[in-house]
N, C-alpha and C. Protein backbone atom coordinates (compact mmCIF):
# COMPACT_ATOMS: atom_id res chain seq x y z
N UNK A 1 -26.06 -5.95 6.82
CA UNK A 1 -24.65 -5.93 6.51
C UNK A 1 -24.31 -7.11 5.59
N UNK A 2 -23.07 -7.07 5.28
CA UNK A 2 -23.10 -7.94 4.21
C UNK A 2 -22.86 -9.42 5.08
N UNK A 3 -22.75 -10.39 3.94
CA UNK A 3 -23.71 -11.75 4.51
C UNK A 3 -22.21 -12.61 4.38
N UNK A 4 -21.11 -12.37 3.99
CA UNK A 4 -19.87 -13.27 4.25
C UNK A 4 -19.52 -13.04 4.93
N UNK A 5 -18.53 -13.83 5.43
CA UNK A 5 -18.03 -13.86 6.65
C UNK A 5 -16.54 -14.32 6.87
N UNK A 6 -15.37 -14.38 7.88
CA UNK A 6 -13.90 -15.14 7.64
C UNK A 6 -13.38 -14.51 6.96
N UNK A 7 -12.54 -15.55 5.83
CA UNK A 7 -11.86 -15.44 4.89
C UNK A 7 -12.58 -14.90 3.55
N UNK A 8 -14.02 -14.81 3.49
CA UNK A 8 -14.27 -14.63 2.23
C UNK A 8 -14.39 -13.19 1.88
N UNK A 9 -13.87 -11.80 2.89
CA UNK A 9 -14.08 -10.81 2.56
C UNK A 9 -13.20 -9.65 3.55
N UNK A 10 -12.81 -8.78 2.82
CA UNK A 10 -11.62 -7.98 3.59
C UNK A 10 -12.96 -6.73 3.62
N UNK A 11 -12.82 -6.07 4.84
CA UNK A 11 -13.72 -4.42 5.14
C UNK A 11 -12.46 -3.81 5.47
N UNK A 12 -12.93 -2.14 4.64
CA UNK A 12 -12.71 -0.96 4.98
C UNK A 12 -13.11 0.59 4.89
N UNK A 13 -13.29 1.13 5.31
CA UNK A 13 -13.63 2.56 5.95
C UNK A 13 -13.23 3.32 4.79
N UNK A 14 -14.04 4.02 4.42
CA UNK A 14 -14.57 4.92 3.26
C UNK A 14 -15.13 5.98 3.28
N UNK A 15 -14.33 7.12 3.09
CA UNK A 15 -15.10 8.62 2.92
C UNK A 15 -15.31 9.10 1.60
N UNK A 16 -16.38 9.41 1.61
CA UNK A 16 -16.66 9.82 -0.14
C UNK A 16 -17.27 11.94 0.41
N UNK A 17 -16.79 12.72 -0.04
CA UNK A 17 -17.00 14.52 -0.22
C UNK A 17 -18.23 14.28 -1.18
N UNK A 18 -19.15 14.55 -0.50
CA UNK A 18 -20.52 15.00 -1.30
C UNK A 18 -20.49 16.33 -1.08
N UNK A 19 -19.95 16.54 -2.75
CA UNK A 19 -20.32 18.21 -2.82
C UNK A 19 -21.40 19.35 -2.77
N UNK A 20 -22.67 18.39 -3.58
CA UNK A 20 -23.82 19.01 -3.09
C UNK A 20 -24.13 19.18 -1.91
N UNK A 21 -24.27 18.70 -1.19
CA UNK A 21 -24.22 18.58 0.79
C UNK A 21 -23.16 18.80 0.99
N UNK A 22 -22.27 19.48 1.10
CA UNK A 22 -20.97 19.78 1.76
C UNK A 22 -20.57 18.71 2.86
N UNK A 23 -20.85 17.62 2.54
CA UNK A 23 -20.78 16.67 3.43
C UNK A 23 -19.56 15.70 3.53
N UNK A 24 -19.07 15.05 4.20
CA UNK A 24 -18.13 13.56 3.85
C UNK A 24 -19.21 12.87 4.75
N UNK A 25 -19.63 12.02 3.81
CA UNK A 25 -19.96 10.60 3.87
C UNK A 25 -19.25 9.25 4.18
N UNK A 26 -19.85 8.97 5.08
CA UNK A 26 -18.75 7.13 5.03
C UNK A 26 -19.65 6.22 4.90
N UNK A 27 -18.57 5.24 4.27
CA UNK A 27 -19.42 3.77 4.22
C UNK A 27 -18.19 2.73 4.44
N UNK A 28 -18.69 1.62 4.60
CA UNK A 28 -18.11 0.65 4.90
C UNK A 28 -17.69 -0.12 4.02
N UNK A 29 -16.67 -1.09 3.03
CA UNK A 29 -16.86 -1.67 1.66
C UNK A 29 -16.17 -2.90 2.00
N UNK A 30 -16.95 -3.80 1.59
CA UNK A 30 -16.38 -5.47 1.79
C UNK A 30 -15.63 -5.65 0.48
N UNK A 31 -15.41 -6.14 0.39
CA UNK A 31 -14.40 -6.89 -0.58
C UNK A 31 -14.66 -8.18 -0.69
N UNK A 32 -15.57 -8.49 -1.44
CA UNK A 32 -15.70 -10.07 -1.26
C UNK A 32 -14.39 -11.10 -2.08
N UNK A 33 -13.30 -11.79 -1.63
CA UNK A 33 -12.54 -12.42 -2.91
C UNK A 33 -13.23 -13.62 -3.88
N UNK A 34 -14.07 -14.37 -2.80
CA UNK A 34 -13.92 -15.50 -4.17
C UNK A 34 -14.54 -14.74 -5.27
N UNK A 35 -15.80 -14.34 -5.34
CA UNK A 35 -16.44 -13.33 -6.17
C UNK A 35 -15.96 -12.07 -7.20
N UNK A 36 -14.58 -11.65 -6.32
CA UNK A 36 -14.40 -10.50 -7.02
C UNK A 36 -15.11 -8.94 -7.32
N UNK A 37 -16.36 -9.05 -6.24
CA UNK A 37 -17.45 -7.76 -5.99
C UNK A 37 -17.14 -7.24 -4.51
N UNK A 38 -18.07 -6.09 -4.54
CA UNK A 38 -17.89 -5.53 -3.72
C UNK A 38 -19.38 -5.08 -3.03
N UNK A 39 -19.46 -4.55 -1.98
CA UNK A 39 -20.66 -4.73 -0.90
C UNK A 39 -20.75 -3.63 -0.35
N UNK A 40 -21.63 -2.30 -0.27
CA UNK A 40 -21.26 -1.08 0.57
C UNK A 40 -22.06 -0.44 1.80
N UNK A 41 -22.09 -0.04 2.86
CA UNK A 41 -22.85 -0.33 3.57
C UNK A 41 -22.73 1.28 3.90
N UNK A 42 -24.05 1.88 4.20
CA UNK A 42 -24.26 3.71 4.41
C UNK A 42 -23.65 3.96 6.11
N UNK A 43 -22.82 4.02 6.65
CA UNK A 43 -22.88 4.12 8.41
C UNK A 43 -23.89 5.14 8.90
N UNK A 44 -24.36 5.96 8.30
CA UNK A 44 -25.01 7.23 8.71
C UNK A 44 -26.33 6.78 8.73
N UNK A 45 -26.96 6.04 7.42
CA UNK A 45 -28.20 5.62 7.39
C UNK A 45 -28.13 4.03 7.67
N UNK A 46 -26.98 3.27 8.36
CA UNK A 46 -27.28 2.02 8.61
C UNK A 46 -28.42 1.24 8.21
N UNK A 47 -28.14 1.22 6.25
CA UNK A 47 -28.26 0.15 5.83
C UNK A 47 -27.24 -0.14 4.83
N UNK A 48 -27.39 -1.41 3.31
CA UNK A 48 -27.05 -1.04 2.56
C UNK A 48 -26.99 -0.16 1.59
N UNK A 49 -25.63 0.29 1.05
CA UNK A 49 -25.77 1.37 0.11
C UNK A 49 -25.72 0.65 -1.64
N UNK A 50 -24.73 0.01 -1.86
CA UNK A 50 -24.50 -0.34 -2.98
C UNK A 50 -24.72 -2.10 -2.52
N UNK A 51 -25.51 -2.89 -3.34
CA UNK A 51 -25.55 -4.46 -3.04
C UNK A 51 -24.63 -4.98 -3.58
N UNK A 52 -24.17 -5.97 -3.67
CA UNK A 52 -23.15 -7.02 -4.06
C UNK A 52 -23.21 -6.48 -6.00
N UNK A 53 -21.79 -6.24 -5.90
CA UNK A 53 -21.76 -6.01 -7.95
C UNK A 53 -20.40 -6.46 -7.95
N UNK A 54 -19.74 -6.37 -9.33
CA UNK A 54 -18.45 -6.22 -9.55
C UNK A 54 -18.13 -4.79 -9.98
N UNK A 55 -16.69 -4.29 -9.71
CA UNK A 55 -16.29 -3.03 -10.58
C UNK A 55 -15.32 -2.85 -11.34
N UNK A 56 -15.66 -2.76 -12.81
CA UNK A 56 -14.54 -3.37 -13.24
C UNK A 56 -13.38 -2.48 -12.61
N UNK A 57 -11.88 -3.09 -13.18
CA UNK A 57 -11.11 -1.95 -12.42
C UNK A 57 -10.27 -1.70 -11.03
N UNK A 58 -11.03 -2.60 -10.49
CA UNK A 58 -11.07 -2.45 -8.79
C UNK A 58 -10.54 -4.17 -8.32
N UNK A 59 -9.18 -3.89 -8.16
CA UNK A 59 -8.89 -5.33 -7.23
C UNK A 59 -8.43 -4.46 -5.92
N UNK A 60 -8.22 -5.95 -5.31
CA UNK A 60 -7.74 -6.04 -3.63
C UNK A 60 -6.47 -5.38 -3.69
N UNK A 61 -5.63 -5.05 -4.71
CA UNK A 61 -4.39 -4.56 -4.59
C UNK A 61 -4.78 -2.94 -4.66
N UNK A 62 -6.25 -2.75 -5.05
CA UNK A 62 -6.15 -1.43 -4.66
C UNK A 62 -6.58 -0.84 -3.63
N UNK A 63 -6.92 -1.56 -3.15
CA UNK A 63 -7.31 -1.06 -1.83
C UNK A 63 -6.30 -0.71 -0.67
N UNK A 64 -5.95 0.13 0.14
CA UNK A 64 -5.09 0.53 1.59
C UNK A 64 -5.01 1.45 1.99
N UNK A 65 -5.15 2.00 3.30
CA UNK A 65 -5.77 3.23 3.61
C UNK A 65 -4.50 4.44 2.97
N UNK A 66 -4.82 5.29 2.85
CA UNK A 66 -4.80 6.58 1.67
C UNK A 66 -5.33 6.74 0.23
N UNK A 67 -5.15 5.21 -0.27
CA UNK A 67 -6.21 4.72 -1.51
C UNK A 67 -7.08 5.67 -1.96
N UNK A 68 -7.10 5.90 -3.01
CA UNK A 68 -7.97 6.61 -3.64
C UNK A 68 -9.01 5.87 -4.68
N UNK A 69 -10.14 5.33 -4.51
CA UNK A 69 -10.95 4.26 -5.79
C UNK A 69 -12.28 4.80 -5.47
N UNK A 70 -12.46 4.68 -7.38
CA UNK A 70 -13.28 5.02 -8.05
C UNK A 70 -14.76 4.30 -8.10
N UNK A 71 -15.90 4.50 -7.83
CA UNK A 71 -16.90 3.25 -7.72
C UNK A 71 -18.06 4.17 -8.11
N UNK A 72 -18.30 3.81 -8.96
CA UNK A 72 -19.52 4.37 -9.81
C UNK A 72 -19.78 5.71 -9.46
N UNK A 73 -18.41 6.46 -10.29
CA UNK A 73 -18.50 7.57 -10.68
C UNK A 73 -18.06 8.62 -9.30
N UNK A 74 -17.31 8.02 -8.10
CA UNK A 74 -17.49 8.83 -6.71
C UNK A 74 -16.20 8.30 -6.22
N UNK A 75 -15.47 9.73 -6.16
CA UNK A 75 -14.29 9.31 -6.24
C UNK A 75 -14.17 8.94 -4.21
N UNK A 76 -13.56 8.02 -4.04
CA UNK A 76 -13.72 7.57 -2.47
C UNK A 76 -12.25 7.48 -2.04
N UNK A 77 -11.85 7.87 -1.02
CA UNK A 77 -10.72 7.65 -0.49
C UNK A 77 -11.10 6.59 0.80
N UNK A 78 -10.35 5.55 1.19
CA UNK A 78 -9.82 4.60 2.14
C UNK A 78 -9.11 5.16 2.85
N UNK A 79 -10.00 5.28 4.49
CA UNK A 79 -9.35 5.93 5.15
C UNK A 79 -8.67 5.32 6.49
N UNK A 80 -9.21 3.97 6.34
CA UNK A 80 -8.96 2.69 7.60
C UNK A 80 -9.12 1.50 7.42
N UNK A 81 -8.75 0.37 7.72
CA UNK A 81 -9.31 -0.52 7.33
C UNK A 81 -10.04 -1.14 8.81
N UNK A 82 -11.44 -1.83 8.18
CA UNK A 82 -12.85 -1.93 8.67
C UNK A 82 -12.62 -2.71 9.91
N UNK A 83 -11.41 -4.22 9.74
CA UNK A 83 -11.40 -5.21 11.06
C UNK A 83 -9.98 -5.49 11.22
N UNK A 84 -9.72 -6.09 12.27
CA UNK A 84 -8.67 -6.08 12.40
C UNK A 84 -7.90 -7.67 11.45
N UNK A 85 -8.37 -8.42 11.06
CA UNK A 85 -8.41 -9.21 10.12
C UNK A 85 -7.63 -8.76 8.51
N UNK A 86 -8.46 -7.92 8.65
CA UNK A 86 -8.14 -6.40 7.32
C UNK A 86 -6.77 -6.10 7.52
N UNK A 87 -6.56 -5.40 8.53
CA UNK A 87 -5.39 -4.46 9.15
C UNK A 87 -4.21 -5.99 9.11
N UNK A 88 -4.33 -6.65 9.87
CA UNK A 88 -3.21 -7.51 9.57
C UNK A 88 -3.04 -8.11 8.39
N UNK A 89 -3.64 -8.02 7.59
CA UNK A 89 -3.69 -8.82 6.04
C UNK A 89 -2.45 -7.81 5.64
N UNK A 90 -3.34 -6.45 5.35
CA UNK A 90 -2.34 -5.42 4.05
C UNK A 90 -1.49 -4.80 5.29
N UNK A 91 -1.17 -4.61 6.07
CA UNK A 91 -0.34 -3.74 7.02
C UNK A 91 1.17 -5.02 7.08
N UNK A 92 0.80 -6.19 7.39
CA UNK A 92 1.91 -6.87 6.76
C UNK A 92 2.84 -7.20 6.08
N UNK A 93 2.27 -6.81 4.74
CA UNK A 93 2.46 -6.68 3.29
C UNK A 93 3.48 -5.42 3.19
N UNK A 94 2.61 -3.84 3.78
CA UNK A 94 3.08 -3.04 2.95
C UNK A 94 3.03 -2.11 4.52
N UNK A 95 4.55 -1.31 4.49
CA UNK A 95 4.89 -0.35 5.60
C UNK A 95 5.36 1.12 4.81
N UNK A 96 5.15 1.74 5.91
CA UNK A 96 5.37 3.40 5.52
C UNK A 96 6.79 3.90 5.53
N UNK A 97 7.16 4.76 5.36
CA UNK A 97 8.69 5.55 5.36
C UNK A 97 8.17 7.21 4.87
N UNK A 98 8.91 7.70 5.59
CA UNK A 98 9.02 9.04 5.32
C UNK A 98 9.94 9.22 4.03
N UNK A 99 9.53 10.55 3.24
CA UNK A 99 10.79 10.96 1.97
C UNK A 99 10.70 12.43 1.90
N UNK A 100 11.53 13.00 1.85
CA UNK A 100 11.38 14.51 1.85
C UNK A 100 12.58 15.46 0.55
N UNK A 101 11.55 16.18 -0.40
CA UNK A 101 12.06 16.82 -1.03
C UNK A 101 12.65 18.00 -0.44
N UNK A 102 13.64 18.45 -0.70
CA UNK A 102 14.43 19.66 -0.12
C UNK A 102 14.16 20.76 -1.11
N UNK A 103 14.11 21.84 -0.56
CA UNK A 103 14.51 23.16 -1.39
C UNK A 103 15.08 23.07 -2.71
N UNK A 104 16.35 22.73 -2.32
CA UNK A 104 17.21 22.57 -3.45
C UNK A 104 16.85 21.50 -4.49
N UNK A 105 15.97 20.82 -4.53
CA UNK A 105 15.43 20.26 -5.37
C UNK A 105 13.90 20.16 -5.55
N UNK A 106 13.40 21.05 -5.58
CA UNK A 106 12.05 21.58 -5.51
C UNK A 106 11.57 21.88 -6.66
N UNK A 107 12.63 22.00 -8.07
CA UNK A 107 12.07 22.12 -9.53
C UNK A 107 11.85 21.20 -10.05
N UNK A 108 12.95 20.14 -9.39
CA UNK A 108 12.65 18.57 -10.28
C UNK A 108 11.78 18.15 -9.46
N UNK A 109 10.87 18.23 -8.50
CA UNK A 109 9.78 17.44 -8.19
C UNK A 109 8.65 16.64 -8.76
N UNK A 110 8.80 17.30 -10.12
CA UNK A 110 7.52 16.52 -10.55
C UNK A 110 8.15 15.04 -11.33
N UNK A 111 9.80 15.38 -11.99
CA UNK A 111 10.50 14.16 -12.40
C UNK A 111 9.98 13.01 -11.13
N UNK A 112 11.09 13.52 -9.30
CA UNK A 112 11.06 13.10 -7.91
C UNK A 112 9.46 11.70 -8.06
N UNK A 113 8.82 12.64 -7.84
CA UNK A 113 7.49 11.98 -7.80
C UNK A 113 7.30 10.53 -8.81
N UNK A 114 7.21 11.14 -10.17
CA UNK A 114 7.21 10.35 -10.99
C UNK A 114 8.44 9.05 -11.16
N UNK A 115 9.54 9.38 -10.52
CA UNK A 115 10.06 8.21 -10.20
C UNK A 115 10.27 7.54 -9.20
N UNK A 116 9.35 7.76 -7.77
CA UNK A 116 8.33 7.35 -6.78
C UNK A 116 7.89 6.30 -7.28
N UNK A 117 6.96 6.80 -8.06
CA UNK A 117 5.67 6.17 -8.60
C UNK A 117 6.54 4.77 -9.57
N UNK A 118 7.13 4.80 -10.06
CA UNK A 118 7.87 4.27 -11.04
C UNK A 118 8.62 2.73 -10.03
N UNK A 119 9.00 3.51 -9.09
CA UNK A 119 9.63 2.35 -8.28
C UNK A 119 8.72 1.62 -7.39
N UNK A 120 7.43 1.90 -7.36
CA UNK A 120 6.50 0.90 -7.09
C UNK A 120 6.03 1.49 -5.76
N UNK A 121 6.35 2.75 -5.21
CA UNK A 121 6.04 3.52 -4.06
C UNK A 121 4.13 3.97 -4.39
N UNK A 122 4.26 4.14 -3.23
CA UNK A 122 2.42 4.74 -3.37
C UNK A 122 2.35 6.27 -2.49
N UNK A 123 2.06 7.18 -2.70
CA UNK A 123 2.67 7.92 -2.09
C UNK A 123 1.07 8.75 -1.36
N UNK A 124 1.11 8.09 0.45
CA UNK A 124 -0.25 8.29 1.08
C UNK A 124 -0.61 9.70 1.57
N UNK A 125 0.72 10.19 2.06
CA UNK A 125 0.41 11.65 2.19
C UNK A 125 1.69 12.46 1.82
N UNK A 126 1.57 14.14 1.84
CA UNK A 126 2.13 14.92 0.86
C UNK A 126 1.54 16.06 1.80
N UNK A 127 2.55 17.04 2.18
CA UNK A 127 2.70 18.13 2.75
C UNK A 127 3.52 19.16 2.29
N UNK A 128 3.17 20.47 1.86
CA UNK A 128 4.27 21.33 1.85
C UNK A 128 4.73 22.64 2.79
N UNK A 129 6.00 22.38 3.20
CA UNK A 129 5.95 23.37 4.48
C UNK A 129 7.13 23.91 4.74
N UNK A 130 7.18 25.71 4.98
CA UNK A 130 8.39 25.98 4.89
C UNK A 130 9.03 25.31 6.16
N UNK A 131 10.35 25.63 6.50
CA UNK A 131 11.02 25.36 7.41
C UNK A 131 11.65 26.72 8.19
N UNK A 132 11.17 26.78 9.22
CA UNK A 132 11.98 27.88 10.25
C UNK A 132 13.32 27.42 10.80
N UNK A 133 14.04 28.34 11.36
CA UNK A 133 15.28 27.96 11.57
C UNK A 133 15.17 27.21 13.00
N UNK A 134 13.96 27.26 13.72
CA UNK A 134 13.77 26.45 15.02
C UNK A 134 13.44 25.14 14.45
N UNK A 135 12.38 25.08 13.31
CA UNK A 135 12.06 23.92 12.85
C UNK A 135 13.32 23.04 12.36
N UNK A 136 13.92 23.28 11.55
CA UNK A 136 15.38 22.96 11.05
C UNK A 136 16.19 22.39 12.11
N UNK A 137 16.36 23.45 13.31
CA UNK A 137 17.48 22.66 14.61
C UNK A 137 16.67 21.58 15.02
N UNK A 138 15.23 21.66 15.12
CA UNK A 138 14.66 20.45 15.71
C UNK A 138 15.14 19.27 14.75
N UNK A 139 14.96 19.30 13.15
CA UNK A 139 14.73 17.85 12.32
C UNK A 139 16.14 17.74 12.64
N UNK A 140 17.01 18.38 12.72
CA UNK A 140 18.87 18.26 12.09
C UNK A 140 19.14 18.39 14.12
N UNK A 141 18.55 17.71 14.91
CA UNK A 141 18.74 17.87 16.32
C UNK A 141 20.69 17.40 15.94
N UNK A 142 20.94 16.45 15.96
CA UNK A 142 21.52 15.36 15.29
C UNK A 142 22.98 16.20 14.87
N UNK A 143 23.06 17.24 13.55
CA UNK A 143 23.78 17.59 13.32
C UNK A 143 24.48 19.28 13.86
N UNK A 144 23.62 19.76 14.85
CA UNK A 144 23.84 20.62 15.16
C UNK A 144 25.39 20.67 16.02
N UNK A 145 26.10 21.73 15.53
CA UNK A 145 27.49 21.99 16.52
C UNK A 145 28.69 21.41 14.94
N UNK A 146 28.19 20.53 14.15
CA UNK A 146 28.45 20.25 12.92
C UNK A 146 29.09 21.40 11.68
N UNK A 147 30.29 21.36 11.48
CA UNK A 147 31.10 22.22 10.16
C UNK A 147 29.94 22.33 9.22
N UNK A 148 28.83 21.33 8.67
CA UNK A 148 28.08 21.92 7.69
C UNK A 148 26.69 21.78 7.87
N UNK A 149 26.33 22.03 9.51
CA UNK A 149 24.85 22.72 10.08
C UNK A 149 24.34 23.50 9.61
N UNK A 150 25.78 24.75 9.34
CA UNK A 150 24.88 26.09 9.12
C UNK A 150 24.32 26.51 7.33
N UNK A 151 25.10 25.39 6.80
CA UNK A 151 25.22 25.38 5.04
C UNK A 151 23.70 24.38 5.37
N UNK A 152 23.26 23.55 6.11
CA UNK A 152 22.38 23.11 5.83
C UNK A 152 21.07 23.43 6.40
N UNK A 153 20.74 24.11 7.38
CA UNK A 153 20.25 25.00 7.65
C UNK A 153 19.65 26.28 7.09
N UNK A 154 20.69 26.75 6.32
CA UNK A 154 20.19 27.93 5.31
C UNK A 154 19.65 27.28 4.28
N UNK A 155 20.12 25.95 3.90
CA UNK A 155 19.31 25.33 2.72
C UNK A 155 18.01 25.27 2.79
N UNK A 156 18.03 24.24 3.94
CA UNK A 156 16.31 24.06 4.80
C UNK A 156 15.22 25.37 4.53
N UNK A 157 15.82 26.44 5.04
CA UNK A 157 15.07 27.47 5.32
C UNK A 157 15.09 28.73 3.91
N UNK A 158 15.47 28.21 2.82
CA UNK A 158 15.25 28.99 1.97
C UNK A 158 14.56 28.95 0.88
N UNK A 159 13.85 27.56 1.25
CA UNK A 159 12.28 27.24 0.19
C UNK A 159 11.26 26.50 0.79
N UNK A 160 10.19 26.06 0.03
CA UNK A 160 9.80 25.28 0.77
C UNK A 160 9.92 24.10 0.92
N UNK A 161 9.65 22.82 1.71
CA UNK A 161 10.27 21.33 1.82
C UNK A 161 8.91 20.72 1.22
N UNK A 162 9.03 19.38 0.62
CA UNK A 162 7.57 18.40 0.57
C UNK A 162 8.11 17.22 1.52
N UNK A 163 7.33 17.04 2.54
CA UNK A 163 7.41 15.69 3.42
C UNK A 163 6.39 14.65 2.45
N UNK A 164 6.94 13.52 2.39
CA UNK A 164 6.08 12.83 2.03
C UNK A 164 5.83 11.41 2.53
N UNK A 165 4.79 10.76 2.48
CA UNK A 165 4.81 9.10 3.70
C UNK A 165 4.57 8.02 2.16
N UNK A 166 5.41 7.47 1.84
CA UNK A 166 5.76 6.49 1.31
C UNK A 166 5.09 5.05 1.70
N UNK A 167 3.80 4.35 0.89
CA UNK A 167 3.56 2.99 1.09
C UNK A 167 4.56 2.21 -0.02
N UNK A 168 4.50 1.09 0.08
CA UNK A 168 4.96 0.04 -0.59
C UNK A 168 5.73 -1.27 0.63
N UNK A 169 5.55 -2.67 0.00
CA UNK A 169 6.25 -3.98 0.79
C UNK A 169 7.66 -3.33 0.83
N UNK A 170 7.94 -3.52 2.39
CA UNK A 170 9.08 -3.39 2.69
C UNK A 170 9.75 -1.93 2.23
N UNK A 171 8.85 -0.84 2.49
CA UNK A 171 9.26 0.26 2.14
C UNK A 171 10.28 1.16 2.47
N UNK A 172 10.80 0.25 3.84
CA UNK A 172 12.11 0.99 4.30
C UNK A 172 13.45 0.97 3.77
N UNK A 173 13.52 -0.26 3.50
CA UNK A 173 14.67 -0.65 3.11
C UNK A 173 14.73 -0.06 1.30
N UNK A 174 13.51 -0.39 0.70
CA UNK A 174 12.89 -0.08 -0.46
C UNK A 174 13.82 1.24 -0.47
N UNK A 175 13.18 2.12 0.50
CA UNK A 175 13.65 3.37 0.00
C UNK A 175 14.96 3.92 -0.16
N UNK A 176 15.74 3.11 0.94
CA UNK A 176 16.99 3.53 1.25
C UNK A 176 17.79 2.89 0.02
């Protein structure tokens, strides 16, 4: 495993889709900082996979679990981070929020997104799903018995919705 230790290196949990093998693969990836390289370790074949290199491309700001990075040619998603050292570093930094496109605005989504992205959001997961009218009383528990339940309700349920989980520092307030 790799040979730093403390402060000199953040781990996290890595699945890479090997298509030839219909497989997902994991590995482990240090982050070394003073260095600026990175360290990869096979979990399946417990040893090293990739030894100490740099990539260009690749800082610590890209790394956090939903992350998507690129490392010689394999595209890898971050799916945890490795210690708990890790986890309190970037989980500090940067919190989740829910955002949800509605029906009624389901054409401009791709503008939506793009000015997500624009406001410094990272956007970790992305669902699309209609809404039933049981599903609907459940999210709108809240407004039910409400003059404009039933106007919103039929909205809900007459396309489909995108839920989406929002990273970025201080993303709650961020969003609101």
């Amino acid at each position: 495993m790799a040979t730093l230790l403390g402060d000199d290196r953040y781990t996290f949990d890595l699945d890479w889709y090997d298509e030839q093998a219909g497989i997902n693969r994991k590995y482990f990836l240090y982050y070394l900082v003073v260095t600026n390289q990175i360290e990869m370790y096979d979990v399946k074949n417990q040893r090293i996979f990739l030894k100490r290199m740099e990539i260009p491309g690749l800082a610590l700001d890209d790394l956090f679990v939903g992350a998507k990075v690129t490392i010689l040619s394999r595209c890898m998603k971050v799916t945890d981070y490795g210690d708990v050292r890790t986890k309190t570093r970037f989980e500090a930094n940067r919190t989740r929020t829910f955002a949800m496109i509605k029906p009624d605005s389901y054409p401009n989504m791709g503008k939506i997104i793009d000015s997500i992205y624009a406001s410094g959001f990272e956007i970790n997961k992305l669902k699309m799903s209609k809404y039933s009218a049981n599903t609907a009383a459940q999210f709108y528990a809240e407004h039910v018995g409400k003059g404009f339940y039933e106007n919103l309700s039929n909205m809900m349920t007459s396309d489909v919705c995108v839920g989406l989980e929002l990273v970025a520092s201080d993303a709650v307030a961020k969003w609101r």
